[in-house]
N, C-alpha and C. Protein backbone atom coordinates (compact mmCIF):
# COMPACT_ATOMS: atom_id res chain seq x y z
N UNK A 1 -6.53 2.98 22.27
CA UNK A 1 -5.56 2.15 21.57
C UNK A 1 -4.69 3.04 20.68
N UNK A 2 -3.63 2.75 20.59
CA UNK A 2 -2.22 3.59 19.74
C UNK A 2 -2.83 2.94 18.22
N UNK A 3 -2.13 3.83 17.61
CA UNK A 3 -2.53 3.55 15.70
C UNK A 3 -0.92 3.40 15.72
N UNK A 4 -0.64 2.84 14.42
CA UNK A 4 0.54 3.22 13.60
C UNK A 4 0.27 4.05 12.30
N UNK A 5 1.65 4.64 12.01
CA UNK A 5 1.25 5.87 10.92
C UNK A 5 0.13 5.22 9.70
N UNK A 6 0.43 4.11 9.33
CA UNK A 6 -0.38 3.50 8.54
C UNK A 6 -1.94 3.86 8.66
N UNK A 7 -2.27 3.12 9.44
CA UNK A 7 -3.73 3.33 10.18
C UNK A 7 -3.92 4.89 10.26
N UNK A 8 -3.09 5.50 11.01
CA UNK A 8 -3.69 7.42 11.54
C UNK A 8 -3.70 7.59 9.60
N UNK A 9 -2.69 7.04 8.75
CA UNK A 9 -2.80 7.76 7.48
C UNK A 9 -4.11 7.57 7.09
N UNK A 10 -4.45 6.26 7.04
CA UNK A 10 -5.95 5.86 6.56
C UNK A 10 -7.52 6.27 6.92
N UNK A 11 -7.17 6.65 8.35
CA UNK A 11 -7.97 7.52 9.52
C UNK A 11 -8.17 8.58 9.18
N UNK A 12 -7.05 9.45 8.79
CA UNK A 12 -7.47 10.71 8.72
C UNK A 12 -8.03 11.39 7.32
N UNK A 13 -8.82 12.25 7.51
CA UNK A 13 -9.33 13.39 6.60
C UNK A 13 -10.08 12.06 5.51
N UNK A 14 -10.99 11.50 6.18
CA UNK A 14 -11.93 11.02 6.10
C UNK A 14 -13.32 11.03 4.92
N UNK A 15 -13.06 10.50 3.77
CA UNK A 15 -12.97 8.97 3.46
C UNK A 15 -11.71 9.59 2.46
N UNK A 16 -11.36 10.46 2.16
CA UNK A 16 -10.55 10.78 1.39
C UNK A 16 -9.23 10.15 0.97
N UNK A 17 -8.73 9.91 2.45
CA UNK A 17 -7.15 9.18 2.51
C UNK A 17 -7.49 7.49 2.48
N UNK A 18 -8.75 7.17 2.59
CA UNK A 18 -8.68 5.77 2.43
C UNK A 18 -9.11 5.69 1.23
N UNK A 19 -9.83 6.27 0.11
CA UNK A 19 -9.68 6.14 -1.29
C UNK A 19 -8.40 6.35 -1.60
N UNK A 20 -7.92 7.30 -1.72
CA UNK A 20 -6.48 7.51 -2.16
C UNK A 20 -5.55 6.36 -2.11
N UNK A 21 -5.22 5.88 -0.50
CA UNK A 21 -4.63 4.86 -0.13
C UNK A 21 -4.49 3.35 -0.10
N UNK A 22 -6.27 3.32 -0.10
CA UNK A 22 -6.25 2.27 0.06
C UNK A 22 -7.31 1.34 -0.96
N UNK A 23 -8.47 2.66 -1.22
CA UNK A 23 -9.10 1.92 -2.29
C UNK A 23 -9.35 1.95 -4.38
N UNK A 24 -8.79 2.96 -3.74
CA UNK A 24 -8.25 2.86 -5.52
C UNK A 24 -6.93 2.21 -6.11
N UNK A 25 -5.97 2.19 -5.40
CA UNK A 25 -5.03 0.82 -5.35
C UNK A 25 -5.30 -0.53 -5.45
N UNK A 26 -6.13 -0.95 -4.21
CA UNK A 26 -6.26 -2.15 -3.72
C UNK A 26 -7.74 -2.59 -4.90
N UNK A 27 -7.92 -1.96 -5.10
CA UNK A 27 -9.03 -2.09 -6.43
C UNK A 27 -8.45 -2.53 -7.69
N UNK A 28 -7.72 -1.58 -8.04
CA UNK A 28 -7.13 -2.06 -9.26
C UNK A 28 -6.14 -3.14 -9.07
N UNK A 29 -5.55 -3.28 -8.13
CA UNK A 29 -4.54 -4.31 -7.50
C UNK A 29 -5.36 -6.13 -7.57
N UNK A 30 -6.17 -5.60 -6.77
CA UNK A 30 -7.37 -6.96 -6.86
C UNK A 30 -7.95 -7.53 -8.42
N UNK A 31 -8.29 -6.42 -8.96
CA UNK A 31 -8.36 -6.67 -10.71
C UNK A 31 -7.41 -7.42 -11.63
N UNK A 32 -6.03 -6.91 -11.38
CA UNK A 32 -4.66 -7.60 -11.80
C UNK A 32 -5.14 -8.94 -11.34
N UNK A 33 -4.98 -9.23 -10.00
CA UNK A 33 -4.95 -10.79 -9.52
C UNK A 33 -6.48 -11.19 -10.20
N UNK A 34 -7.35 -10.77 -9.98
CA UNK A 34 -8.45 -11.86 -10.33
C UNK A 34 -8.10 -12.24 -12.23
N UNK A 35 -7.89 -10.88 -12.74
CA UNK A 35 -7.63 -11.54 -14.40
C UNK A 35 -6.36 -11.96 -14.07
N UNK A 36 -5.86 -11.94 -13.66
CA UNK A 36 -4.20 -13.53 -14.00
C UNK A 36 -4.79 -14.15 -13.39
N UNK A 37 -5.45 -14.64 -12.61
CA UNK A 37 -5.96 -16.33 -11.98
C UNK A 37 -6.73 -16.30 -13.88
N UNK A 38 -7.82 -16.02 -14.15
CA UNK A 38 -8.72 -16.01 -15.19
C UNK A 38 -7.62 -16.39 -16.24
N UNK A 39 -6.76 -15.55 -16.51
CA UNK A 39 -5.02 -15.74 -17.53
C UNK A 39 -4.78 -16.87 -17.48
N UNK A 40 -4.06 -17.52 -16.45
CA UNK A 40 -3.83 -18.61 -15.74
C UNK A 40 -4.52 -19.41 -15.97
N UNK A 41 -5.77 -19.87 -15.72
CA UNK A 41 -6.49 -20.85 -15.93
C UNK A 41 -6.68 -21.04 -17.24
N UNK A 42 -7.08 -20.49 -17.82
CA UNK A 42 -7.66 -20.61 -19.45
C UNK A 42 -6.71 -20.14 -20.42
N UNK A 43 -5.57 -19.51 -19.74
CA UNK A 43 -3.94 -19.55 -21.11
C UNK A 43 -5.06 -18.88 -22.06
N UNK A 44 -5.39 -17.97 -22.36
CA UNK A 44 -6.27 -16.70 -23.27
C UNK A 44 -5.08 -15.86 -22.89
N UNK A 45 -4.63 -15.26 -24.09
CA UNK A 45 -3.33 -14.23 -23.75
C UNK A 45 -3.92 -13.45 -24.57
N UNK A 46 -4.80 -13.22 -25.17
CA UNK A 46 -5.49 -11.96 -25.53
C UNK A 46 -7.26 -12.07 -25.22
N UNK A 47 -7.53 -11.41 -26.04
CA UNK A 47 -9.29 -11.06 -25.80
C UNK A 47 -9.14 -9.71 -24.25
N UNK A 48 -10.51 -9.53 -23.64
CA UNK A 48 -11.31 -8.44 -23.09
C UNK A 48 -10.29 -8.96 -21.96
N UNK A 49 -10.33 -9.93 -21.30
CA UNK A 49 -10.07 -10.12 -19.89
C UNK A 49 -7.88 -9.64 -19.79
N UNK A 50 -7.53 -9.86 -20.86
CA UNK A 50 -6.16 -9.45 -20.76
C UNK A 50 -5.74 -8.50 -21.00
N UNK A 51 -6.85 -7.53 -21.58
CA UNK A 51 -6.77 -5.95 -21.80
C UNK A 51 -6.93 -5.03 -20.52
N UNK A 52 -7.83 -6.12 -19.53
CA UNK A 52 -8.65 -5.54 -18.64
C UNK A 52 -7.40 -5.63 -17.78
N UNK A 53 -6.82 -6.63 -17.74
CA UNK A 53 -5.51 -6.84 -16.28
C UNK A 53 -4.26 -6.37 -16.84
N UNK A 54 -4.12 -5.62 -18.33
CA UNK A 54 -3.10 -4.97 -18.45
C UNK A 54 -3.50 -3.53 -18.69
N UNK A 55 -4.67 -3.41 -18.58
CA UNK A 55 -5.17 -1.54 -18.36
C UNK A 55 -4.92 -1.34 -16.66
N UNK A 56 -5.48 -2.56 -15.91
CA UNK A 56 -5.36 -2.18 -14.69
C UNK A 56 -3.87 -2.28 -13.91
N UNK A 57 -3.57 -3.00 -14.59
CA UNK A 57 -1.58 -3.58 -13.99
C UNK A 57 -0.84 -2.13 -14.72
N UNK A 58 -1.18 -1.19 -15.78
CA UNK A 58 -0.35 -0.26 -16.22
C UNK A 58 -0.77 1.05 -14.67
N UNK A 59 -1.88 1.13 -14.73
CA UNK A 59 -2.69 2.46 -13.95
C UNK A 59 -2.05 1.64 -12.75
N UNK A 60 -2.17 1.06 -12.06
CA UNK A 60 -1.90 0.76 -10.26
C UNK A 60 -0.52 0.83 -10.33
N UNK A 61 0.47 0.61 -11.28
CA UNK A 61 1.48 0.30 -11.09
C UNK A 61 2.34 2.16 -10.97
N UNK A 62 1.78 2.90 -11.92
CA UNK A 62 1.89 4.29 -12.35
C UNK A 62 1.38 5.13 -10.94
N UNK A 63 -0.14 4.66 -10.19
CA UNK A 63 -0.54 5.36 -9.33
C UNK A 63 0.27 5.01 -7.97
N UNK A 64 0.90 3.82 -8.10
CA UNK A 64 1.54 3.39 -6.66
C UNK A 64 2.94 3.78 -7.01
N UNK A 65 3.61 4.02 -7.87
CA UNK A 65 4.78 5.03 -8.10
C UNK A 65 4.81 6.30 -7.40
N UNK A 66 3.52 6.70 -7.80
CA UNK A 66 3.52 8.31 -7.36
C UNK A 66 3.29 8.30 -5.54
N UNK A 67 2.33 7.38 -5.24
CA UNK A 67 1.83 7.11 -4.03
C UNK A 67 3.25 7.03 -3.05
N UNK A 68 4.38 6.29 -3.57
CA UNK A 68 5.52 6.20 -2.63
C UNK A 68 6.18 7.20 -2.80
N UNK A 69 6.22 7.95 -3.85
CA UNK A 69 6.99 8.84 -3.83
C UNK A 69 6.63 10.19 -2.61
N UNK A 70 5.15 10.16 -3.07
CA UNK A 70 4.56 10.90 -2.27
C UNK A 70 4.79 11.24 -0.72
N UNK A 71 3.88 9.38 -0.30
CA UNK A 71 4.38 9.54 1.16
C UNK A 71 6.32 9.30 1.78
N UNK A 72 7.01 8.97 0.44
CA UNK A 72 8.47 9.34 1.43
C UNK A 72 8.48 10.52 1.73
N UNK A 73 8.33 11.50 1.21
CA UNK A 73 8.45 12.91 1.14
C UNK A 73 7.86 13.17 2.10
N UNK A 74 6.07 13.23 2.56
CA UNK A 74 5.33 13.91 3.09
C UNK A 74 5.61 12.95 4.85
N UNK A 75 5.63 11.39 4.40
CA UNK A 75 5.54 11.10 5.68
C UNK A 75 6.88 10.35 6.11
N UNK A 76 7.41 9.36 5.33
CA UNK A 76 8.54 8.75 5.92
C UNK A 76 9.67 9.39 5.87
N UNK A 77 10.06 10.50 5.50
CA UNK A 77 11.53 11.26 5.43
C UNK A 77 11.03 11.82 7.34
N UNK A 78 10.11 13.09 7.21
CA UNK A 78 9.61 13.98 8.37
C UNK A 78 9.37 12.49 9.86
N UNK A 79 9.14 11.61 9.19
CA UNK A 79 8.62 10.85 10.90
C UNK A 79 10.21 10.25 11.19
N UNK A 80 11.04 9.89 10.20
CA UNK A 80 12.33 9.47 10.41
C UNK A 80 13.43 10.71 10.97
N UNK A 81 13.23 12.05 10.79
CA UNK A 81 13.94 12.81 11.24
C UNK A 81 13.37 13.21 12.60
N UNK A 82 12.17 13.18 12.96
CA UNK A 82 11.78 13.29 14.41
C UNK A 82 11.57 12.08 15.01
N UNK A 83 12.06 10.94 14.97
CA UNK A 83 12.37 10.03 15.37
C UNK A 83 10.94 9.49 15.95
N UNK A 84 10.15 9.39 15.01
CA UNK A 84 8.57 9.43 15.30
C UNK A 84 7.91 8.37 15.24
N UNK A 85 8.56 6.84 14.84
CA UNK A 85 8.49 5.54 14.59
C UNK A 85 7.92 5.30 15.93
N UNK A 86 6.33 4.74 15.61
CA UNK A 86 6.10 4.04 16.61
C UNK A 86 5.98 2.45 16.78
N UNK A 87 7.30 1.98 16.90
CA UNK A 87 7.79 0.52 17.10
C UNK A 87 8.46 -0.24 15.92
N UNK A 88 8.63 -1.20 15.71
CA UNK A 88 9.32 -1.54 14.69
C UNK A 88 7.76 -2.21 14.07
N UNK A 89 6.61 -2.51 14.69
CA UNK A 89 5.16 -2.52 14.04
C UNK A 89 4.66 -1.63 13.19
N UNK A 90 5.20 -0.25 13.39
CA UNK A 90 4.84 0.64 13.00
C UNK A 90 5.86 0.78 11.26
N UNK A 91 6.84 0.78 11.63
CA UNK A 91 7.91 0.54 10.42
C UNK A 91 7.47 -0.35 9.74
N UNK A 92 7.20 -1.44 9.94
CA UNK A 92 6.46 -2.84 9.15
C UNK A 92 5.21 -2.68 8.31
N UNK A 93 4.91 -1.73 8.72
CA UNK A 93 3.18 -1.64 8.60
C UNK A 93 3.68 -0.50 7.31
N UNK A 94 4.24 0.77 7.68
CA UNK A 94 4.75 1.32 6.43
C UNK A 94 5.24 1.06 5.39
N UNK A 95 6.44 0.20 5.65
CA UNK A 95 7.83 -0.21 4.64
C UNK A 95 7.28 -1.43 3.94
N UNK A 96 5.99 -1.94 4.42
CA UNK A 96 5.67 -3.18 3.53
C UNK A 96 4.70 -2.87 2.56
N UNK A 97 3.88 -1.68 3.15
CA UNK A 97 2.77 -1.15 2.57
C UNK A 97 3.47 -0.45 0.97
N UNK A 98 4.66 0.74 1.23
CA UNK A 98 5.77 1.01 0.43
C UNK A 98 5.75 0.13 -0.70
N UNK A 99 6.67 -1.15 0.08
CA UNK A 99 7.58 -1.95 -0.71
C UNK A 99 6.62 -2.88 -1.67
N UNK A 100 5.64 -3.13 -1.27
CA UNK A 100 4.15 -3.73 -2.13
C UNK A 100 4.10 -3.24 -3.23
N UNK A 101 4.60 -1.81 -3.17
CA UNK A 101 4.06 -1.09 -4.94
C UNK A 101 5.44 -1.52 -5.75
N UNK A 102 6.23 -2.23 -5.63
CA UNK A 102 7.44 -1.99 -6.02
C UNK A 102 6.96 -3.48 -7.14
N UNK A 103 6.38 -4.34 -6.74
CA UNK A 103 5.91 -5.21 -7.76
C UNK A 103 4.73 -4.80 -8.54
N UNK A 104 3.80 -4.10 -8.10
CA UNK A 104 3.04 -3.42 -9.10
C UNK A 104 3.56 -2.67 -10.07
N UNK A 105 4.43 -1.59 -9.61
CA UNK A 105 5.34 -0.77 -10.50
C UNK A 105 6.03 -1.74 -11.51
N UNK A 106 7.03 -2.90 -11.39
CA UNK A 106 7.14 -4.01 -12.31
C UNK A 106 6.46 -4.45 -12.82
N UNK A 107 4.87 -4.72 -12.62
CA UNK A 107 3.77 -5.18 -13.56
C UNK A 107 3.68 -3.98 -14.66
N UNK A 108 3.40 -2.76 -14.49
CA UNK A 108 3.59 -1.33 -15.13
C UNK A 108 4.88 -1.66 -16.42
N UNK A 109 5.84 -2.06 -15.61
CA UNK A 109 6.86 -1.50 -16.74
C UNK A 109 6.92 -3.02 -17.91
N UNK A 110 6.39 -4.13 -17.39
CA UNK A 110 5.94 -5.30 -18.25
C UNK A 110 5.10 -5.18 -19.48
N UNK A 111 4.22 -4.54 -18.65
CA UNK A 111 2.85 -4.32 -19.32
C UNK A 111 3.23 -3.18 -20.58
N UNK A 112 3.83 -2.21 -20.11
CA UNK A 112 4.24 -1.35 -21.19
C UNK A 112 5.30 -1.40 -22.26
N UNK A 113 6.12 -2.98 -22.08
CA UNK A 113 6.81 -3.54 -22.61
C UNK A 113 7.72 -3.07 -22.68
N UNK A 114 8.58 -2.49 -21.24
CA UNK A 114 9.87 -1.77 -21.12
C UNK A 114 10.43 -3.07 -20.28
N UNK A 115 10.10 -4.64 -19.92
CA UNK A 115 10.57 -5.00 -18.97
C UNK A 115 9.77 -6.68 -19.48
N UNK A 116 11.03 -7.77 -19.29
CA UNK A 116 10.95 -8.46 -19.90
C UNK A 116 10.66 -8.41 -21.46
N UNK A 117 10.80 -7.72 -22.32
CA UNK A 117 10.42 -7.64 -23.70
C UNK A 117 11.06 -9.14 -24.97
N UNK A 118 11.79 -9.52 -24.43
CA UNK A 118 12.57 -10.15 -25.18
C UNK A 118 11.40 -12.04 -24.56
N UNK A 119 11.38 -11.73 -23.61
CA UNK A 119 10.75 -13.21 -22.95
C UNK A 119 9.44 -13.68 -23.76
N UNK A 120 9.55 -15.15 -23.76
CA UNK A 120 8.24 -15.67 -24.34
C UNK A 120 6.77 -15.09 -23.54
N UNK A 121 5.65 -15.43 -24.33
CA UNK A 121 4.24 -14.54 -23.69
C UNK A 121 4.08 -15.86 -22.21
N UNK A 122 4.69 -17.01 -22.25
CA UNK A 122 4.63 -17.68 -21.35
C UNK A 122 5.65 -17.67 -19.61
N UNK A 123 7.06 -17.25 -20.35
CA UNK A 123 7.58 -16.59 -19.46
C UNK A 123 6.91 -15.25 -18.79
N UNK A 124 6.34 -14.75 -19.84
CA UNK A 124 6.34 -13.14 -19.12
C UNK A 124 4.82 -13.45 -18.28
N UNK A 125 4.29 -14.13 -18.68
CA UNK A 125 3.01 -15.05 -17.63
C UNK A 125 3.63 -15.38 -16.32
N UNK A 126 4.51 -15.82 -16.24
CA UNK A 126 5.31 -16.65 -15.26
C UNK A 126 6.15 -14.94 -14.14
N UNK A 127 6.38 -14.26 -15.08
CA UNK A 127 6.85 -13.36 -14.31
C UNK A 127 6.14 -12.70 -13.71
N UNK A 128 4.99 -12.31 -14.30
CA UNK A 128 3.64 -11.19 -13.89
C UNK A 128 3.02 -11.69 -12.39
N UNK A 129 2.71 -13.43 -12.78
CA UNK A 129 1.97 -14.02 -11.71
C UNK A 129 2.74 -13.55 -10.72
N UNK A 130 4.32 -13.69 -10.77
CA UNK A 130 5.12 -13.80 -9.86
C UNK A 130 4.90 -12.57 -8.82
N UNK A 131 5.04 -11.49 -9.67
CA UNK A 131 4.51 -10.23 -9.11
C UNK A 131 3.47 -9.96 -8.07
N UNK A 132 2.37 -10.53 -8.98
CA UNK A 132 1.34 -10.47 -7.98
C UNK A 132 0.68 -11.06 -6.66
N UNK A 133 1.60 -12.41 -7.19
CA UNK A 133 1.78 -13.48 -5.43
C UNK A 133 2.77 -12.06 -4.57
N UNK A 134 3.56 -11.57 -5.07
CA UNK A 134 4.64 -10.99 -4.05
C UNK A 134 3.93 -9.62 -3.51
N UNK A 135 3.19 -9.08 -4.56
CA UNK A 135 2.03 -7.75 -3.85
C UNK A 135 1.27 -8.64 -2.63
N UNK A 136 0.36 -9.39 -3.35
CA UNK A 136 -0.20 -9.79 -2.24
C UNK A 136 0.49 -10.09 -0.84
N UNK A 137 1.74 -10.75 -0.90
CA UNK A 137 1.95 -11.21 0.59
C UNK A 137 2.35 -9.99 1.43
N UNK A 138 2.91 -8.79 0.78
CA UNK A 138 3.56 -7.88 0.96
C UNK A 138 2.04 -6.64 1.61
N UNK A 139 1.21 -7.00 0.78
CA UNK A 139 -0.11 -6.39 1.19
C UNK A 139 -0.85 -6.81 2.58
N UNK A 140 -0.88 -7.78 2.80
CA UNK A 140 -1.34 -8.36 3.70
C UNK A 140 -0.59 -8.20 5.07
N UNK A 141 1.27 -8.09 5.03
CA UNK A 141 1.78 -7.89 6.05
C UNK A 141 1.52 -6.60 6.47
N UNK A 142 1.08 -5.90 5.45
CA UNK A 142 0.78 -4.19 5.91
C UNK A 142 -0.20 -4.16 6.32
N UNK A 143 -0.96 -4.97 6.04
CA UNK A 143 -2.30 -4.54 6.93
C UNK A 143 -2.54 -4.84 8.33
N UNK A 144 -1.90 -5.97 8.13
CA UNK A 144 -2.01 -6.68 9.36
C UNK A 144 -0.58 -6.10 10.25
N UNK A 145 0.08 -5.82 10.10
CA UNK A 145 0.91 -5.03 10.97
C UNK A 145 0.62 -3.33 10.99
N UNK A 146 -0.10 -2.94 10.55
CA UNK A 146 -1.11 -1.62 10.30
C UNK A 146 -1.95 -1.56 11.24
N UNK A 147 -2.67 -2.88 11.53
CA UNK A 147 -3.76 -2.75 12.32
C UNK A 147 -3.20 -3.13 13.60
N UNK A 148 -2.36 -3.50 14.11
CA UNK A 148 -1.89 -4.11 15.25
C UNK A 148 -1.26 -2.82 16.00
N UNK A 149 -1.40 -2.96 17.56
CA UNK A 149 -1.45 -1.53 18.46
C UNK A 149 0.47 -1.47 18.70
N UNK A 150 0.80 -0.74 18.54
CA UNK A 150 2.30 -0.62 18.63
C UNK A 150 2.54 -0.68 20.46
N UNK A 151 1.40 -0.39 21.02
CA UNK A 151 1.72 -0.18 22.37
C UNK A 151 1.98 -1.76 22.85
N UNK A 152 1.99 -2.49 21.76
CA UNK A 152 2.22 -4.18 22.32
C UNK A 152 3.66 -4.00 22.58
N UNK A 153 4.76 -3.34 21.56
CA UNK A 153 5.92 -3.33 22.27
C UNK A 153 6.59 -2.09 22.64
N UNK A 154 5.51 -1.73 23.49
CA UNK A 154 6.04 -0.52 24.30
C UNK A 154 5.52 1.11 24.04
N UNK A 155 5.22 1.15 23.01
CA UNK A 155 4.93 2.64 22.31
C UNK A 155 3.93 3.33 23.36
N UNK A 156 3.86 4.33 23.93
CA UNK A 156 3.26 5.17 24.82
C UNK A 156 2.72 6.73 23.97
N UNK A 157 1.51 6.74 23.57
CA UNK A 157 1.18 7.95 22.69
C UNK A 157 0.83 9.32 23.26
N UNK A 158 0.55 10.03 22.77
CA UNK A 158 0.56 11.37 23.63
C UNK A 158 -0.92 11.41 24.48
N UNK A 159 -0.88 11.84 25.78
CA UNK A 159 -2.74 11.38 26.68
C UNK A 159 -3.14 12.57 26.05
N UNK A 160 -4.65 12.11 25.66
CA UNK A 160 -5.52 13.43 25.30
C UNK A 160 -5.71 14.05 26.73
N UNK A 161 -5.39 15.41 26.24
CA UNK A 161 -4.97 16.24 27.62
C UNK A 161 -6.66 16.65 28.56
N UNK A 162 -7.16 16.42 27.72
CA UNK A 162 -9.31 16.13 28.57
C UNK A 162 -9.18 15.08 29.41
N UNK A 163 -9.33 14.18 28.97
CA UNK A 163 -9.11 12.90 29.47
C UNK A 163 -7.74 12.17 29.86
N UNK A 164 -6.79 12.34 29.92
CA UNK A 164 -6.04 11.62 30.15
C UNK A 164 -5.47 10.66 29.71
N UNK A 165 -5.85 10.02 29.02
CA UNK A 165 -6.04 8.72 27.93
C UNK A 165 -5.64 8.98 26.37
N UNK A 166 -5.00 8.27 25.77
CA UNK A 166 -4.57 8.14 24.86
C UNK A 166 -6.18 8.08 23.41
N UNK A 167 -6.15 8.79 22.76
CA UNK A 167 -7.16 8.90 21.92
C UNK A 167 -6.62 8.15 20.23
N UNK A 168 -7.33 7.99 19.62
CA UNK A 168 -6.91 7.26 18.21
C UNK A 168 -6.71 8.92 17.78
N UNK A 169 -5.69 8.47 16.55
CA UNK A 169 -5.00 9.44 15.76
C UNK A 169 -6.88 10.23 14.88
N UNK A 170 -6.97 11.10 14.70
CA UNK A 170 -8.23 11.62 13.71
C UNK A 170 -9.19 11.37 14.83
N UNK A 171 -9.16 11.34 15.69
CA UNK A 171 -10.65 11.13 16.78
C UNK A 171 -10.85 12.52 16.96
N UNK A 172 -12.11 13.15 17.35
CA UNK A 172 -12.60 14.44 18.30
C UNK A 172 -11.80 15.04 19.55
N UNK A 173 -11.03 16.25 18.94
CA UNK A 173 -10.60 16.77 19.88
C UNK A 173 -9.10 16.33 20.02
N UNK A 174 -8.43 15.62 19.08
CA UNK A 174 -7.29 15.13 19.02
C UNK A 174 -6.61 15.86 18.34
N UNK A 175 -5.58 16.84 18.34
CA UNK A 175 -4.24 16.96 18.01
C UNK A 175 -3.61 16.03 16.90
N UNK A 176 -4.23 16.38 15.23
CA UNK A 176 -3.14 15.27 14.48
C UNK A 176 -2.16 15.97 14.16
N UNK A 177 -0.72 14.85 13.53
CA UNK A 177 0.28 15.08 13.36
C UNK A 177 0.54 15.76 12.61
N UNK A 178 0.75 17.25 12.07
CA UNK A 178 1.12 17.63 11.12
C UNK A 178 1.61 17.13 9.67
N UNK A 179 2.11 15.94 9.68
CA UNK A 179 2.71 15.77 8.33
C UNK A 179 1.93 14.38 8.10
N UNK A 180 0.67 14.12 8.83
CA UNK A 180 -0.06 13.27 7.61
C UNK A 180 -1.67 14.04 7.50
N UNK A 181 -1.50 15.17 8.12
CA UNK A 181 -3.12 16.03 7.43
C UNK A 181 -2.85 15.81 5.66
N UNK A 182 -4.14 15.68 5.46
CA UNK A 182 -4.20 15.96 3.82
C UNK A 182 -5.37 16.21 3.45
């Protein structure tokens, strides 16, 4: 089965790139949402639990800054100049994964009170949640277009030259791409 860069990113150099990527994000990401439901329900705009979802909404928002910056550089500039897109699944699976931090990064600049500052603690409730409904949906399309085989519309990957057959990106004996080793 074909990967998209998403997936080979998460695949490779093993467990390393899926902490990096996926679970120290999606950790602190998950923290934000569970204390704003907790926010949300019980309108407590201070105490432990709103320290806890604005320690974690400052750090995810700061680490997924760097995270995009990162992979434009390392992976989406280099796969866009070798025309290396595998499908427009494959683009989806990236650009949503990307565009996900872009509301965390807004929880960050809230939280640090560079953004909304002037708004009531009820508005800026109203804005935060907002945020984090929009990570989530934005999260979910990445995964799920992450995990889905690009060869559904067409993508043909390189045959492992042993076998003949197309091998997953990071498998034994596979040839990875230069610009997502890490």
């Amino acid at each position: 089965m074909n990967m998209t860069h998403y997936m080979e990113l998460l695949a490779t150099n093993q467990p390393w790139n899926l902490i990096l990527f996926m679970a120290i994000p999606i950790i602190l990401a998950e923290t934000v949402a569970i204390t704003e439901l907790y926010i949300l329900y019980t309108r407590k705009l201070e105490g432990w639990v709103r320290h806890l979802n604005r320690a974690a909404g400052i750090v995810v928002g700061l680490y997924f800054l760097g995270i995009i910056a990162y992979l434009l550089v390392t992976a989406v500039a280099p796969i866009t100049r070798a025309g290396e897109w595998r499908t427009i699944i494959d683009v989806v699976a990236v650009g949503t994964y990307l565009i996900g931090g872009i509301p965390l990064i807004l929880i960050a600049l809230q939280d640090l009170g560079l953004l909304h500052a002037k708004l009531t603690a009820e508005q800026r409730l109203g804005w935060h949640a907002s945020y984090v409904a929009v990570f989530l949906v934005f999260a979910h399309v990445a995964m799920i277009a992450g995990m889905t085989d690009p060869g559904l519309l067409g993508y043909k990957g390189q045959p492992d030259a042993v076998h003949g057959m197309q091998m997953p990106q990071g498998a034994p004996g596979h040839q990875e791409a230069g610009h997502l080793k890490h």
